[in-house]
Protein backbone atom coordinates (compact mmCIF):
# COMPACT_ATOMS: atom_id res chain seq x y z
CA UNK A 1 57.68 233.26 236.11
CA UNK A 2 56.43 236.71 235.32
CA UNK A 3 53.12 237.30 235.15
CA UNK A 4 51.77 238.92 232.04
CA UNK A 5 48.66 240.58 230.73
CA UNK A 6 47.87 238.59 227.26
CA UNK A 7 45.54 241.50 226.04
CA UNK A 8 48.37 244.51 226.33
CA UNK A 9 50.76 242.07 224.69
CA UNK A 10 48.57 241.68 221.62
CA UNK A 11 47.96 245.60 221.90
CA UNK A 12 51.74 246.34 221.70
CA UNK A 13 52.16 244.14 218.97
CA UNK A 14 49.54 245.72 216.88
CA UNK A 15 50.88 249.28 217.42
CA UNK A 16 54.44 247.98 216.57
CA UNK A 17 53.20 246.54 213.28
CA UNK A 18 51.32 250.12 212.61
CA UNK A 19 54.28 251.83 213.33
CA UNK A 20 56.45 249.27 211.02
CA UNK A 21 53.88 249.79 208.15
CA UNK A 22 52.88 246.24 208.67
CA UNK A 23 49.26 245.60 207.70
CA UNK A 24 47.50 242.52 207.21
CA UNK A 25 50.82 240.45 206.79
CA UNK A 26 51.96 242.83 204.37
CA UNK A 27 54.48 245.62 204.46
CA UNK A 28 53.59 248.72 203.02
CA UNK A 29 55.38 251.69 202.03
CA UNK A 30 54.69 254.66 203.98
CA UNK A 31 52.75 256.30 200.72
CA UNK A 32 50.62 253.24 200.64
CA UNK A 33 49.97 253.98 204.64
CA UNK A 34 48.89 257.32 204.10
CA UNK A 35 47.10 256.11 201.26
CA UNK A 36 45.30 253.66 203.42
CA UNK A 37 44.89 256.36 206.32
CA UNK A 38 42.90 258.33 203.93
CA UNK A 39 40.58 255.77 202.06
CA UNK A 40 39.26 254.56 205.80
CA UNK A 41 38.81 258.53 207.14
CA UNK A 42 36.83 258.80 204.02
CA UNK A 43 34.30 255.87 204.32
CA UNK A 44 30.95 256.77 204.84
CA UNK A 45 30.71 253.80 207.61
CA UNK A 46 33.51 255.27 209.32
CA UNK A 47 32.61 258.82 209.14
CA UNK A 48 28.83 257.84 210.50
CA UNK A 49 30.41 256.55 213.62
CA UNK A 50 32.40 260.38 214.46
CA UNK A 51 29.10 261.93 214.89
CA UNK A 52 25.29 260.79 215.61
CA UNK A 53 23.62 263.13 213.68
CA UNK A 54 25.69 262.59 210.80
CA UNK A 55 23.84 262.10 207.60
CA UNK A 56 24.98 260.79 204.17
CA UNK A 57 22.78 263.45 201.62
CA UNK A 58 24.68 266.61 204.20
């Protein structure tokens, strides 16, 4: 029996579903990924994480 690290598993997985356009159960085209991609780099509780001093009114 090999032993096996459960948390890397589930991280491999999760890349190979990004990489397969697989999101939430569903397959995407890869439009609809980039389409995705940009909608979260634009959220305002996304983009308040990148930098402390980051304010909304700027």
């Amino acid at each position: 029996v090999k032993p096996t690290n459960k948390m890397a598993e589930r991280a491999l997985l999760r890349i190979d579903q990004k990489l397969n356009g697989t999101e939430e159960g569903m397959k995407t085209s890869i439009a609809g990924q980039v389409q995705r991609l940009i909608q979260q780099a634009r959220d305002p509780a996304n983009l308040s994480r990148i930098f402390c001093g980051w304010q909304a009114f700027l």
